[in-house]
Protein backbone atom coordinates (compact mmCIF):
# COMPACT_ATOMS: atom_id res chain seq x y z
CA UNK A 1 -54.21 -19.94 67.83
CA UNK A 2 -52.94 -22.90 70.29
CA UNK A 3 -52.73 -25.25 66.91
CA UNK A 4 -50.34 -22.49 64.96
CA UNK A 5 -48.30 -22.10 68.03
CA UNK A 6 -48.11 -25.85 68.18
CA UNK A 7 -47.35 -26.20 64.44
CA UNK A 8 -44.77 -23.39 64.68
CA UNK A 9 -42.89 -25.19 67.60
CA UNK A 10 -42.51 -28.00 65.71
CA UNK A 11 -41.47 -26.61 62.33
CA UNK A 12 -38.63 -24.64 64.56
CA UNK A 13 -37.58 -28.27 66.43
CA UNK A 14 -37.00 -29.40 63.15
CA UNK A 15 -34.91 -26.55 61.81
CA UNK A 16 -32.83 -26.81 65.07
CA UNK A 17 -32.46 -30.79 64.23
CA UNK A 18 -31.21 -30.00 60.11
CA UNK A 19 -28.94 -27.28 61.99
CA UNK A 20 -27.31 -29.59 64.62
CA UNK A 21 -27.05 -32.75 62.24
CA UNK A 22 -25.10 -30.12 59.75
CA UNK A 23 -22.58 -29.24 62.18
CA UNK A 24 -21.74 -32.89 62.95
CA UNK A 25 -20.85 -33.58 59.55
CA UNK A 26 -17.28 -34.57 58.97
CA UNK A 27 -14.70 -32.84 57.09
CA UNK A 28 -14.12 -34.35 53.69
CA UNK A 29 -10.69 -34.25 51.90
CA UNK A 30 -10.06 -34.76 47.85
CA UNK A 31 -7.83 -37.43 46.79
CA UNK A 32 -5.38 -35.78 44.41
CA UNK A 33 -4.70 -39.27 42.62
CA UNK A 34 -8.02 -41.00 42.42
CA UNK A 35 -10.30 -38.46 43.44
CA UNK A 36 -12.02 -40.30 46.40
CA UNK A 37 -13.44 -38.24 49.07
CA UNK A 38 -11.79 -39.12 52.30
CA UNK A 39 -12.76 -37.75 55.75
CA UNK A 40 -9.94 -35.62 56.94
CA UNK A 41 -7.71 -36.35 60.13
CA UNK A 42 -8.97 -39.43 60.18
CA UNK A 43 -6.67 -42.39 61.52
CA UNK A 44 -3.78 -43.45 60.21
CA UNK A 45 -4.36 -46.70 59.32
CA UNK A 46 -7.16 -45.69 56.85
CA UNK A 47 -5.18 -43.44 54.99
CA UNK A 48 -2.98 -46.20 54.22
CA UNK A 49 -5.60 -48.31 53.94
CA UNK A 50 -7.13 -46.04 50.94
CA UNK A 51 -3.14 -45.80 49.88
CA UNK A 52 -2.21 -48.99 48.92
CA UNK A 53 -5.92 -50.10 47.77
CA UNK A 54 -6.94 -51.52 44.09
CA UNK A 55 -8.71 -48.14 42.78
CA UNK A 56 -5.76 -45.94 44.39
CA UNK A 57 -2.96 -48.00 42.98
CA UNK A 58 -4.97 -47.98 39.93
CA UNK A 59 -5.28 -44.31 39.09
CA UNK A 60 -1.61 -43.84 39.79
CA UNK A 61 -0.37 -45.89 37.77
CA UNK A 62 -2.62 -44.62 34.49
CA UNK A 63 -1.54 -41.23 35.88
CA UNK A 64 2.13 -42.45 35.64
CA UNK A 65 1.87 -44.28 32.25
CA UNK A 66 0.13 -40.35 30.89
CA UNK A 67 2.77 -38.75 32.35
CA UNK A 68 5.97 -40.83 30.57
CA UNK A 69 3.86 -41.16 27.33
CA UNK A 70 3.05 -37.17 27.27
């Protein structure tokens, strides 16, 4: 009996762990242009950052060159 209380403790401490670490996840946002997953309200220099980066740029401007040749 002691052993399946102890086991049972222990398989509950680690459901409470999973539980906690899920709620401390951040927030992830969609990039409409390039589709990157960005973590939301996050600082303003790393939204520009992601902005005026290669991939970004990138996938605007085959979005733009679609767009005039549609």
């Amino acid at each position: 009996v002691d052993m399946l209380n102890a086991e049972k403790t222990l398989l509950t401490q680690s459901s409470n762990d999973k539980a906690l670490t899920l709620t401390q996840e951040k927030k992830m946002a969609l990039c409409e242009i390039c589709g990157s997953f960005l973590v939301a309200n996050d600082a303003a220099e790393r939204t520009q950052s992601h902005i005026t980066g290669k991939q970004h740029m990138g996938y605007g401007m085959i979005r733009d060159f679609i767009s005039e040749y549609k």
